[in-house]
N, C-alpha and C. Protein backbone atom coordinates (compact mmCIF):
# COMPACT_ATOMS: atom_id res chain seq x y z
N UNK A 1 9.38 -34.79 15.06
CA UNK A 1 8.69 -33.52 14.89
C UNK A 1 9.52 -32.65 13.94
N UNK A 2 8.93 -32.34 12.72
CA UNK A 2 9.76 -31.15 12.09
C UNK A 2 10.27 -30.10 12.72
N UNK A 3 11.21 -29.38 11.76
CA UNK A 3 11.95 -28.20 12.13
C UNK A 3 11.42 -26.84 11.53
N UNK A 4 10.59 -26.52 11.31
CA UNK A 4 9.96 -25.38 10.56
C UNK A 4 10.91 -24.18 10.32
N UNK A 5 12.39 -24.07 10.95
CA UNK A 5 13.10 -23.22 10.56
C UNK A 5 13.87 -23.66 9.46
N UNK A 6 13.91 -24.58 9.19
CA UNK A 6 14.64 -25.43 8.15
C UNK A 6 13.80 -25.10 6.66
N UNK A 7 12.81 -24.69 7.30
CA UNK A 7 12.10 -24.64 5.66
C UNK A 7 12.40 -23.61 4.44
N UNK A 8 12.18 -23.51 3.20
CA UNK A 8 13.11 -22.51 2.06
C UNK A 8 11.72 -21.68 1.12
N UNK A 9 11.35 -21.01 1.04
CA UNK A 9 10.35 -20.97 -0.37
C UNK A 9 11.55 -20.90 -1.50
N UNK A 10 10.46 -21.64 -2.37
CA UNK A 10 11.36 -21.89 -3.55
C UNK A 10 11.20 -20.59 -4.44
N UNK A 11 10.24 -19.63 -4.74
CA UNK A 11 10.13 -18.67 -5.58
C UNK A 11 9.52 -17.02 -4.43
N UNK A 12 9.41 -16.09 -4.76
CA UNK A 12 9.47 -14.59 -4.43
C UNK A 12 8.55 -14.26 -4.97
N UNK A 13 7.49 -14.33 -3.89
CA UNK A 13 6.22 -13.38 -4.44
C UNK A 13 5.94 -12.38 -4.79
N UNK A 14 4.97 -11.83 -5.79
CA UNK A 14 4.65 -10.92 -6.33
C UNK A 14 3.66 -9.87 -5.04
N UNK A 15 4.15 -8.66 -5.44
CA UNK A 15 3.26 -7.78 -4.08
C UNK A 15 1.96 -7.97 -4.59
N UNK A 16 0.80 -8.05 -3.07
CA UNK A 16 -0.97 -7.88 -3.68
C UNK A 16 -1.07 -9.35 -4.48
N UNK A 17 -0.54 -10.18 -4.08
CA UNK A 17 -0.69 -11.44 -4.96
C UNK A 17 -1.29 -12.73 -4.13
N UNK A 18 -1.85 -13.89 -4.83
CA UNK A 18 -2.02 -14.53 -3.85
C UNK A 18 -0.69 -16.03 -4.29
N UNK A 19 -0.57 -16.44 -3.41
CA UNK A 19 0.78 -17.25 -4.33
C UNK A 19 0.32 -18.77 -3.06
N UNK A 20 1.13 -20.08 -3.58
CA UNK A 20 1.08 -21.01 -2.56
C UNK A 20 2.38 -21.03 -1.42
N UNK A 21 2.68 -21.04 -0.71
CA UNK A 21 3.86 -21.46 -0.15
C UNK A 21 3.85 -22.44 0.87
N UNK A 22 4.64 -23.12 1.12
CA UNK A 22 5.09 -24.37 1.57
C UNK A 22 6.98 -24.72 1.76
N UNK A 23 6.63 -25.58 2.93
CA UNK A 23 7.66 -26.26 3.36
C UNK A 23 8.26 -27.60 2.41
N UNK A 24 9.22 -27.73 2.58
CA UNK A 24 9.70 -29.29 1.80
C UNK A 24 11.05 -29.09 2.82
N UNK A 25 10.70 -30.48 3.26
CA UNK A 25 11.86 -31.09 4.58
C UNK A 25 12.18 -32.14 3.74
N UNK A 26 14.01 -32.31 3.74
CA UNK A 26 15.02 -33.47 2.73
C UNK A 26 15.27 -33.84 4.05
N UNK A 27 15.66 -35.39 3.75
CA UNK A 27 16.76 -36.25 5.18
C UNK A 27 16.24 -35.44 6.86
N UNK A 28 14.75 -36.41 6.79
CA UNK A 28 14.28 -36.08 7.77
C UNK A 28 14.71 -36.96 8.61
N UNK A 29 15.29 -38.60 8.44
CA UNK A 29 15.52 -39.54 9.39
C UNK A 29 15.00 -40.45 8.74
N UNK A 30 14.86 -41.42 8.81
CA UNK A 30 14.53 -42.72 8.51
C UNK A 30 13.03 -42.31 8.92
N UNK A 31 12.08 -42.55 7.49
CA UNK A 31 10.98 -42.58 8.06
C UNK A 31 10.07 -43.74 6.96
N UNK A 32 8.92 -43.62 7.18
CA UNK A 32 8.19 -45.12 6.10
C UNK A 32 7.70 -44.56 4.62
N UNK A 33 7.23 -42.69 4.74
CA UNK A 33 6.74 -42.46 3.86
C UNK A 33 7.73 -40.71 3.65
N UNK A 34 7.61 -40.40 2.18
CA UNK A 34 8.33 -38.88 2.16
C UNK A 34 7.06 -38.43 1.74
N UNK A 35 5.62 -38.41 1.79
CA UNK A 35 4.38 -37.90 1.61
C UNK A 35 4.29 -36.87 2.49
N UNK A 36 4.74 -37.20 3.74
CA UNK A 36 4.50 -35.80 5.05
C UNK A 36 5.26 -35.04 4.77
N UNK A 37 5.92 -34.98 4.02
CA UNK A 37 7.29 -34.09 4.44
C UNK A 37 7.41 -32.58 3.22
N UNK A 38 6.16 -32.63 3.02
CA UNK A 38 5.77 -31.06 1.96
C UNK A 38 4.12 -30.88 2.51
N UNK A 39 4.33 -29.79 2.76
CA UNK A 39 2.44 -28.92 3.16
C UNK A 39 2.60 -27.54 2.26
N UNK A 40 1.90 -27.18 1.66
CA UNK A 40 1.37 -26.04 1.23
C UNK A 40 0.36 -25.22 1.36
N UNK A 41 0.41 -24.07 1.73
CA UNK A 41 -0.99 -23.39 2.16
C UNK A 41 -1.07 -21.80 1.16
N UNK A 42 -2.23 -21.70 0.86
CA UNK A 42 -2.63 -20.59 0.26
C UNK A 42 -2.32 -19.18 0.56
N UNK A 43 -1.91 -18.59 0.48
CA UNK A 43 -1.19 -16.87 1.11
C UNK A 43 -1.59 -16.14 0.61
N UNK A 44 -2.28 -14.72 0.82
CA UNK A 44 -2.45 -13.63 0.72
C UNK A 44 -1.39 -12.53 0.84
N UNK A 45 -0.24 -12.32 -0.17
CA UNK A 45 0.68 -11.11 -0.16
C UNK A 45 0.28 -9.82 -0.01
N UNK A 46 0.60 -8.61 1.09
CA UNK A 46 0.04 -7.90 0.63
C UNK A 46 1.35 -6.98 1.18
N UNK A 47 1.17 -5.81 0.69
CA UNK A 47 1.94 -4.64 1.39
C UNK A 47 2.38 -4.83 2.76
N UNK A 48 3.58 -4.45 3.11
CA UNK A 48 3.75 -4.16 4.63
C UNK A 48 3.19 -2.68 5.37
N UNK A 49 3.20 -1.84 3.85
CA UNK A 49 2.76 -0.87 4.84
C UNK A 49 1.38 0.01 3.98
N UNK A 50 0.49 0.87 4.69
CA UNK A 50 -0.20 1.24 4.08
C UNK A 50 0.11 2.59 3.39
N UNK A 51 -0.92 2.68 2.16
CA UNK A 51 0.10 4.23 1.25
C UNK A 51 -1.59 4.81 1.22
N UNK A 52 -0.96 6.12 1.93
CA UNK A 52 -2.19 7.28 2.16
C UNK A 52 -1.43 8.49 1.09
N UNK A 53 -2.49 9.02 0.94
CA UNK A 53 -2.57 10.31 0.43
C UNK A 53 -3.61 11.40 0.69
N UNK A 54 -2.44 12.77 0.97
CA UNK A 54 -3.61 13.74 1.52
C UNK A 54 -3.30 15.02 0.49
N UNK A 55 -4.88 15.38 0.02
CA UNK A 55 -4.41 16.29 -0.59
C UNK A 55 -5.78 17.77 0.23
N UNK A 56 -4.58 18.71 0.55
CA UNK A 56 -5.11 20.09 1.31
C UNK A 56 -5.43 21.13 0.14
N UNK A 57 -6.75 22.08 0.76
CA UNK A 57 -6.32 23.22 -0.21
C UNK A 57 -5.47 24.18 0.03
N UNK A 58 -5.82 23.92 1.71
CA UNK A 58 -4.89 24.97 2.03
C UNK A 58 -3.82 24.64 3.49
N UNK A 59 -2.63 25.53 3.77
CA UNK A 59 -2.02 24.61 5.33
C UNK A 59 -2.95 25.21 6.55
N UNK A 60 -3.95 24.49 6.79
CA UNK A 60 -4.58 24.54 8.03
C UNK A 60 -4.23 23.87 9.23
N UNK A 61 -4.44 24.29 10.32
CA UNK A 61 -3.61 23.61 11.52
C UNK A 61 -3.77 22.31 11.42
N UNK A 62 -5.02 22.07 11.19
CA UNK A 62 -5.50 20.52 11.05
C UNK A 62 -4.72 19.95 9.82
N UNK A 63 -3.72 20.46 9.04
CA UNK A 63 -3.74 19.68 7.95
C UNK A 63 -2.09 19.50 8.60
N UNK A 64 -1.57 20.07 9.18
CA UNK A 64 -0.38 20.45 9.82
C UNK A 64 -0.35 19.18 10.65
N UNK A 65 -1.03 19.42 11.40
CA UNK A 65 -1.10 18.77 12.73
C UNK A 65 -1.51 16.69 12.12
N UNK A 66 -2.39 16.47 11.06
CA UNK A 66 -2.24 15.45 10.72
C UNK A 66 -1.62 15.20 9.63
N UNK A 67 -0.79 15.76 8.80
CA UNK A 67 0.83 15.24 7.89
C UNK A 67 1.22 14.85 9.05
N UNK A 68 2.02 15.70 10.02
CA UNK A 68 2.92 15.14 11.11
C UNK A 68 2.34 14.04 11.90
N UNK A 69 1.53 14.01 11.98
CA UNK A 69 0.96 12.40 12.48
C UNK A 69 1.00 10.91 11.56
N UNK A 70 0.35 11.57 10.32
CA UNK A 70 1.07 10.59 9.42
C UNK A 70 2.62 10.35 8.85
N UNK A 71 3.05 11.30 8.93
CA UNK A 71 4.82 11.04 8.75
C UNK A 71 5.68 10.11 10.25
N UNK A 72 4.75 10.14 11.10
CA UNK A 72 5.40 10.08 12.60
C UNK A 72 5.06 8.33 12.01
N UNK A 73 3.79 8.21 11.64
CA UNK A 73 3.21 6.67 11.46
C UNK A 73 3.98 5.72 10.54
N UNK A 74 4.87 4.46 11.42
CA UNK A 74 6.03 3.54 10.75
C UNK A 74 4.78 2.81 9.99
N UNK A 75 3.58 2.63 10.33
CA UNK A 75 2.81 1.74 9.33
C UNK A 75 2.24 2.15 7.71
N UNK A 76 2.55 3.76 7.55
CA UNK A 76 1.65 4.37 6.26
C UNK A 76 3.20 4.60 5.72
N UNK A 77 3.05 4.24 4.44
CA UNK A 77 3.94 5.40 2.92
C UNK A 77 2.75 6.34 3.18
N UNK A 78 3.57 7.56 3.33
CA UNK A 78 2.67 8.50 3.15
C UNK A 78 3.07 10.12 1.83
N UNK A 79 1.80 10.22 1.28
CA UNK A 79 2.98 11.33 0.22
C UNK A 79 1.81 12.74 0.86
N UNK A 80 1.88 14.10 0.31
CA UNK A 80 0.72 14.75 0.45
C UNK A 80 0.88 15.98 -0.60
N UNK A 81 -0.47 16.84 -0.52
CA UNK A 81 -0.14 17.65 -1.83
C UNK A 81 -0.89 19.01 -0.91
N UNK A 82 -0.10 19.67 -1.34
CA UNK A 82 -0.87 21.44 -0.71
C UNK A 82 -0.93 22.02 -2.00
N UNK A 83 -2.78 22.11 -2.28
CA UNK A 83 -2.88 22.64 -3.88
C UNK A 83 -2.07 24.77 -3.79
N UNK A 84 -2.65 25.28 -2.43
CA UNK A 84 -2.39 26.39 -2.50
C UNK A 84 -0.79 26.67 -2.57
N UNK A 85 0.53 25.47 -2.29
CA UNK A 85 1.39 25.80 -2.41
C UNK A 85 2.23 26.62 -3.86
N UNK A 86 3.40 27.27 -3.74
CA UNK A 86 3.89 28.02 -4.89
C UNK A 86 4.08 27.00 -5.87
N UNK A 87 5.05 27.35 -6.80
CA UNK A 87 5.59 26.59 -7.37
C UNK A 87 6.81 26.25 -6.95
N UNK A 88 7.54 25.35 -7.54
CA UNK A 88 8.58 24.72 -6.77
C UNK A 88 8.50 24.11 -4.87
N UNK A 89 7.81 24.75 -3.88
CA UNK A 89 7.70 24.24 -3.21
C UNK A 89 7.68 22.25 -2.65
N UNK A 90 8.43 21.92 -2.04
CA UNK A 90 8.47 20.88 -1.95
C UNK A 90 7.53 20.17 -1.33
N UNK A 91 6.67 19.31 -1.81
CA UNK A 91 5.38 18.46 -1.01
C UNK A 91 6.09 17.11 -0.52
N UNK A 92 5.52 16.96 1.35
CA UNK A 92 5.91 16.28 2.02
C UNK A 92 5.56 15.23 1.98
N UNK A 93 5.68 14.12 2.45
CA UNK A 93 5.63 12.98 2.10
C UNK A 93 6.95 12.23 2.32
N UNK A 94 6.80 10.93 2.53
CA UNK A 94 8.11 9.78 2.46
C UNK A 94 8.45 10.07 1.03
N UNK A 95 7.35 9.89 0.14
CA UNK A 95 7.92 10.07 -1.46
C UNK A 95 7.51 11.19 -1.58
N UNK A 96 7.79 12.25 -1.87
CA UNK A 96 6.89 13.53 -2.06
C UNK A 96 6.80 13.43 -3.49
N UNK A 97 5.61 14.22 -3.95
CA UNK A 97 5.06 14.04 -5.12
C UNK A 97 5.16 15.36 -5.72
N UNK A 98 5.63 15.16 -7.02
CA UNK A 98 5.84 16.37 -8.29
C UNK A 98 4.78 17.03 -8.63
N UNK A 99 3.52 15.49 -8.87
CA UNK A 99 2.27 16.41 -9.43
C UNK A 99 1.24 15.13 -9.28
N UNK A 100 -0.02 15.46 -8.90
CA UNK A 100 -1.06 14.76 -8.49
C UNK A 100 -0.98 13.44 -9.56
N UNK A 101 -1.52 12.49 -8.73
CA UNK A 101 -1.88 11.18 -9.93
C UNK A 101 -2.98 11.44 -10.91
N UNK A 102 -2.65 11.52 -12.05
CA UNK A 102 -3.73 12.02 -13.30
C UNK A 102 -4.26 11.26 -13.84
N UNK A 103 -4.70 9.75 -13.48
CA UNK A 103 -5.29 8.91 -13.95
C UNK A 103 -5.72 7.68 -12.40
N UNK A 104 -6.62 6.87 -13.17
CA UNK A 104 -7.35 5.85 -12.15
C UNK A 104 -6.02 4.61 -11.69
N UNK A 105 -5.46 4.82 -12.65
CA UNK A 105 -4.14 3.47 -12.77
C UNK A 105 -3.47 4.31 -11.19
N UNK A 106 -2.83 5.37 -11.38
CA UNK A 106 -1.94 6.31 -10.63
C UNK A 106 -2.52 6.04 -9.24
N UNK A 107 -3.84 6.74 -9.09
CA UNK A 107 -4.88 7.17 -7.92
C UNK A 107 -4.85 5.42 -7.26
N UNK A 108 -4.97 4.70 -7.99
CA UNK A 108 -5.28 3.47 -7.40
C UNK A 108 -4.11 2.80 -6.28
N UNK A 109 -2.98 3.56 -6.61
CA UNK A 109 -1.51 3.09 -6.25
C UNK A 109 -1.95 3.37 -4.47
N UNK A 110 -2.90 4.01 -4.32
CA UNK A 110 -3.19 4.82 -2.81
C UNK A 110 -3.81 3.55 -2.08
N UNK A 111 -4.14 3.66 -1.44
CA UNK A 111 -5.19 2.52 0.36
C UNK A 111 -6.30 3.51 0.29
N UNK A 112 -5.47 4.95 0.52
CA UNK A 112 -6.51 5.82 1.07
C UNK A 112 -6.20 7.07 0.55
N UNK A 113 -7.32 7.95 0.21
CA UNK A 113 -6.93 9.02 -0.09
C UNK A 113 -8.28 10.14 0.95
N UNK A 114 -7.26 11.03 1.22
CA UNK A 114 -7.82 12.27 2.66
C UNK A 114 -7.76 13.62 1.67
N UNK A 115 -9.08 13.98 1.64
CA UNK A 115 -9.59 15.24 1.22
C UNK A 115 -9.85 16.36 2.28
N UNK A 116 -9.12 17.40 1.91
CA UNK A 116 -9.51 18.56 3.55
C UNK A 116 -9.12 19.77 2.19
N UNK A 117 -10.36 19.92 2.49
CA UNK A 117 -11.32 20.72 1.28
C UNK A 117 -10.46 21.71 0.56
N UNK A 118 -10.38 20.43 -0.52
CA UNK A 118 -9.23 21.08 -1.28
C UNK A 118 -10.61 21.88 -2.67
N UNK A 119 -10.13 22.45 -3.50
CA UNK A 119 -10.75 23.09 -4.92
C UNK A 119 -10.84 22.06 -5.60
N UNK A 120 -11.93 21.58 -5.73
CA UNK A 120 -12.26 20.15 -6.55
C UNK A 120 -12.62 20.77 -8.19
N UNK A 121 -12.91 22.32 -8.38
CA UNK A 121 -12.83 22.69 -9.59
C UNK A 121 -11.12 22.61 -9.99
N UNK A 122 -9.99 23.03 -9.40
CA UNK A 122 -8.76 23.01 -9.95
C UNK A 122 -8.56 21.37 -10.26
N UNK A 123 -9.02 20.71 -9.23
CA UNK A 123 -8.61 19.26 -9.67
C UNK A 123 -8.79 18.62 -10.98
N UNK A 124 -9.95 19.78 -11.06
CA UNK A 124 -10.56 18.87 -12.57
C UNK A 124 -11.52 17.74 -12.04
N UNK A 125 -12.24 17.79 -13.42
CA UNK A 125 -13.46 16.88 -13.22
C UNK A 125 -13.26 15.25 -13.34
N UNK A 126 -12.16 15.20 -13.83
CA UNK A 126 -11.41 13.59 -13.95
C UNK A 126 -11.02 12.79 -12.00
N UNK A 127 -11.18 13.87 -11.61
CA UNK A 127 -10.59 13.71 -10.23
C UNK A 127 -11.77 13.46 -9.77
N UNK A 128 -13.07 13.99 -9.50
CA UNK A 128 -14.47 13.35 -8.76
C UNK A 128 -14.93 12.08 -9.58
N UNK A 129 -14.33 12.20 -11.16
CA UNK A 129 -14.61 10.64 -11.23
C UNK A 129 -13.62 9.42 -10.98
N UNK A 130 -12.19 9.48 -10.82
CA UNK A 130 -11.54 8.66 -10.29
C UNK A 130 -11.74 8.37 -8.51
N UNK A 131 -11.76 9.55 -8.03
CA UNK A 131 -12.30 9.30 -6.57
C UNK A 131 -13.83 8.23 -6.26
N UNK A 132 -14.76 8.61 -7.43
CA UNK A 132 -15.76 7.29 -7.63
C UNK A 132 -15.53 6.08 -7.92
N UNK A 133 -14.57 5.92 -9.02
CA UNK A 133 -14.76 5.05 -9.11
C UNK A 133 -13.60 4.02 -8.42
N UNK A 134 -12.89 4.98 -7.76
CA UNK A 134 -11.68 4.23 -6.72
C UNK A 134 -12.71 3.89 -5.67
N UNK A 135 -13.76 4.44 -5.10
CA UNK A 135 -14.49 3.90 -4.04
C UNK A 135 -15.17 3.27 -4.06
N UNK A 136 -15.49 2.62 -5.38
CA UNK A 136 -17.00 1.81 -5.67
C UNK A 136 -16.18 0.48 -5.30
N UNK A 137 -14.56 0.35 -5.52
CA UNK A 137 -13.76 -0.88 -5.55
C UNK A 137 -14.24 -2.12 -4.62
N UNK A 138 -14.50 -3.35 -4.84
CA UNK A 138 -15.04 -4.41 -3.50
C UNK A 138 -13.22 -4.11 -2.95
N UNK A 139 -14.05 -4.30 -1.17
CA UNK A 139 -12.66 -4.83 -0.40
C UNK A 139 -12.11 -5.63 -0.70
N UNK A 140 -10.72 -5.59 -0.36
CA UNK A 140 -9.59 -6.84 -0.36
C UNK A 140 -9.69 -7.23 0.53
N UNK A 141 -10.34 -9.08 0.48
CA UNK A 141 -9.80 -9.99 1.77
C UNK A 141 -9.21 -10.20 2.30
């Protein structure tokens, strides 16, 4: 019976990738054939954790009350943006963010993005169309 702890991947997958990986067992014992002794199976890489983004217009209890729920959460990267904040103010988040993602490439970097009715005129009109067309996306299997 193999040792499945014995086994090595030979290369380091790419994140969001799909890659093969497999076992290869050397000097298994005297056996008739070395045909058994490699399996490969198809893998789905994906993130360990999920990356949310919330952007508020303003600090409402509710917006309070769920940052701190999402910061508490070991499963989300979480960043967030308070449009009504000053300048310089620091936006919370694991990574906190300087300044909103300004393109579909950026926006896409998200799982999820949480709207709590922020000024969709300050956002700019580039922002109701990246939010479209980030949602039209087919699911990932």
């Amino acid at each position: 019976m193999p040792c499945w702890g014995g086994s090595r991947s030979s290369s380091r997958p790419r994140p969001r990738a799909n890659t093969n990986f497999g076992p290869r067992f050397s000097d298994a014992g005297p056996e008739l054939t070395d045909a058994d002794n490699v399996a490969t199976k198809l893998v789905k890489v994906v993130r360990q954790r999920v990356r949310a983004l919330l952007v508020a217009g303003y600090p409402a209890p509710e917006v309070q009350f769920l940052r701190n729920a999402l910061l508490r959460d070991t499963a989300l990267e979480f960043a967030s943006w308070l449009q009504s904040a000053s300048e310089g103010y620091e936006q919370s988040g694991h990574r906190p963010l300087r300044r909103l993602p300004a393109n579909l490439p950026e926006l896409s970097q998200y799982d999820v993005v949480i709207l709590f009715d922020p000024d969709m005129r300050a956002l700019g009109s580039a922002w109701s169309e990246m939010l479209q067309s980030s949602s039209v996306r087919p699911a990932a299997d």
